[in-house]
Structure formats: C-alpha cells, structure tokens
Protein backbone atom coordinates (compact mmCIF):
# COMPACT_ATOMS: atom_id res chain seq x y z
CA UNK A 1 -60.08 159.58 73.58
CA UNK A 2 -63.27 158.31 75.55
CA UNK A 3 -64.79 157.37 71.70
CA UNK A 4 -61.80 155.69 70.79
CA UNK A 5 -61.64 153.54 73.79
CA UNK A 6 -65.46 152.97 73.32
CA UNK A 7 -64.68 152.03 69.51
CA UNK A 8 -62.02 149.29 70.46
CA UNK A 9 -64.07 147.91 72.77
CA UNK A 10 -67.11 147.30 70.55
CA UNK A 11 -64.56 145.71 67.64
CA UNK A 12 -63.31 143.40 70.79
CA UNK A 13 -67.02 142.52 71.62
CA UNK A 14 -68.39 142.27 67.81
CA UNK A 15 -65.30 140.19 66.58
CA UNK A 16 -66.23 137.33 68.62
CA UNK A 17 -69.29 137.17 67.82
CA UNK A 18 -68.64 137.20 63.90
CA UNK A 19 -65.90 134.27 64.73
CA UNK A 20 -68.33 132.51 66.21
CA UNK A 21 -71.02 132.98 63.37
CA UNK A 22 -68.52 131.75 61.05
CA UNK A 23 -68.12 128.25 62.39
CA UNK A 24 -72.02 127.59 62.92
CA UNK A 25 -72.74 128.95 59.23
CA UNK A 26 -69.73 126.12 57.51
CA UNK A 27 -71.70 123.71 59.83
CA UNK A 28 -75.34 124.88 58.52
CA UNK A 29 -73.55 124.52 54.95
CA UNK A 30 -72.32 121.07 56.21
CA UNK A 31 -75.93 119.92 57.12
CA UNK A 32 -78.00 120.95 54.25
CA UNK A 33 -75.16 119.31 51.85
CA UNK A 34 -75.38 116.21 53.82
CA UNK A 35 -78.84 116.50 53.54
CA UNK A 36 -79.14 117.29 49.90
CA UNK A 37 -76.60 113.72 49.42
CA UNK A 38 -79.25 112.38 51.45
CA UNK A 39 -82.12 113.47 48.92
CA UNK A 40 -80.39 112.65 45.62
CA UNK A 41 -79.15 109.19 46.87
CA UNK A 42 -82.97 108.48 47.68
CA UNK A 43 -83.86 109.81 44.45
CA UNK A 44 -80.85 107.92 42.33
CA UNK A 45 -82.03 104.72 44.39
CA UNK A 46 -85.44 104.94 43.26
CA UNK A 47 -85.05 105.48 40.19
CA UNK A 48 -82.37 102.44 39.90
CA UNK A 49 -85.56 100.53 41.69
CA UNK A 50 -88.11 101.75 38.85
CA UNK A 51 -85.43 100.55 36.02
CA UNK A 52 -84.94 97.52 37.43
CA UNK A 53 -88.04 96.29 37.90
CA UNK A 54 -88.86 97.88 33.99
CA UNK A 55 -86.41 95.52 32.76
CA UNK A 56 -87.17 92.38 35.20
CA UNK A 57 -91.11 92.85 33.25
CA UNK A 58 -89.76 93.09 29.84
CA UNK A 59 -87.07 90.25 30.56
CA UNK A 60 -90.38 88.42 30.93
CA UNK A 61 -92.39 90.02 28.35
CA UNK A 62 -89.42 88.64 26.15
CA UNK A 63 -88.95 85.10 27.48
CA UNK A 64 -92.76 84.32 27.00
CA UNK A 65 -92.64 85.80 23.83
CA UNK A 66 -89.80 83.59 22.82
CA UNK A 67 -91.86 80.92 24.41
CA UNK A 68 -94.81 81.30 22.66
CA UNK A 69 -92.56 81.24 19.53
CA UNK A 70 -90.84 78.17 20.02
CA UNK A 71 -94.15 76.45 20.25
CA UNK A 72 -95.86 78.30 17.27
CA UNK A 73 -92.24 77.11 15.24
CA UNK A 74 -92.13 73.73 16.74
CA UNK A 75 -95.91 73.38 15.52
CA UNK A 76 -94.98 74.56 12.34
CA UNK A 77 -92.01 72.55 11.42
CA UNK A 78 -94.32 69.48 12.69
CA UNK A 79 -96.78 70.29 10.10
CA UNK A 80 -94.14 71.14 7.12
CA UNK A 81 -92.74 67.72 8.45
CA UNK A 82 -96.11 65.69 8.13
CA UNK A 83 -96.94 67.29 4.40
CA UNK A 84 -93.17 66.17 3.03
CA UNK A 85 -94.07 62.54 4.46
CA UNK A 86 -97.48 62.98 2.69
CA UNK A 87 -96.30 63.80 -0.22
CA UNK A 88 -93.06 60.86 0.04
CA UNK A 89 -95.79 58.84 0.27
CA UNK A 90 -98.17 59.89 -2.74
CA UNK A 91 -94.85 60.00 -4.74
CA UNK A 92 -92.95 56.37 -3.72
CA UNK A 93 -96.10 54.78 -5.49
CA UNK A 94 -95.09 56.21 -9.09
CA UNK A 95 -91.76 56.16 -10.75
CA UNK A 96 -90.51 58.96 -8.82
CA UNK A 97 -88.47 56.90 -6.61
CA UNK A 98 -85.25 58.34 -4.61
CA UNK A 99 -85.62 60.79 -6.71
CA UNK A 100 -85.62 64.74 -4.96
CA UNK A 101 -88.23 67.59 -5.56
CA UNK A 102 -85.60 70.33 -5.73
C-alpha cells in the first residue's frame, strides 16, 4: 500500500507542474506569433515603401517624357504650320487662288 500512496503522491506533485507548463507554453506561442505579426508587418511595410517610391520615379519618368513630347509636337506642328504659310504664299501669286491642295 506504501507504493500506492507513494504513486498518488507523485501524480499530485507532477500534475501541477504540467498545469503550470501549459499556461507558460500558450504564452511562448502567444509571443513568437506576436512577434512573427511584428516581422511580416515590417516586411509588408517595406515592401509597400519600395513600390511606392518605384511608381513615384516612373510617375516622373512619364511626366517628363510627356513633357519632352509636348515640346518636340509643339515644335513640329510650328514647322508643318510655317511650310503651309510658305507654300499659301508661293501659291496666292498664281491662279491658284482659294483654291485647296486636297
């Protein structure tokens, strides 16, 4: 009966001890989840950071393209405008008159 006894008692002073592993093991779980939130939202926020600034340089890229553009058109149209008035001009002198080239 001695064992017995002896037997008991060691489940009585084991069982607290796994109730109170229990607890400190769902916290341990609790911590390195919090921490791996931690991690990713770094990581997700970074990477937001590196897109961002990706398209902020080829929002620019694209405006002075645009830019550059406009000025090569305007230049363009100038000239196409200065040839028609060159050639109004050769053509008002002969019977051509009001009349239209296409």
């Amino acid at each position: 009966m001695k064992s017995l006894e002896l037997s008991v008692q060691d489940l009585r002073d084991s069982h607290p001890a796994q109730v109170n592993k229990q607890p400190r093991q769902f916290l341990d779980l609790l911590r390195r989840g919090d921490r791996t939130k931690f991690e990713l939202t770094s990581e997700i926020t970074s990477a937001k950071q590196v897109l961002l600034d990706e398209v902020h340089r080829s929002s620019s890229e694209i405006n002075s393209s645009l830019a550059s553009f406009g000025s090569q058109l305007a230049n363009i149209v100038t000239h196409i405008m200065k040839a028609s008035d060159a050639k109004k001009g050769k053509s008002s002198g002969g019977g051509r008159k009001g009349r239209r080239w296409f």
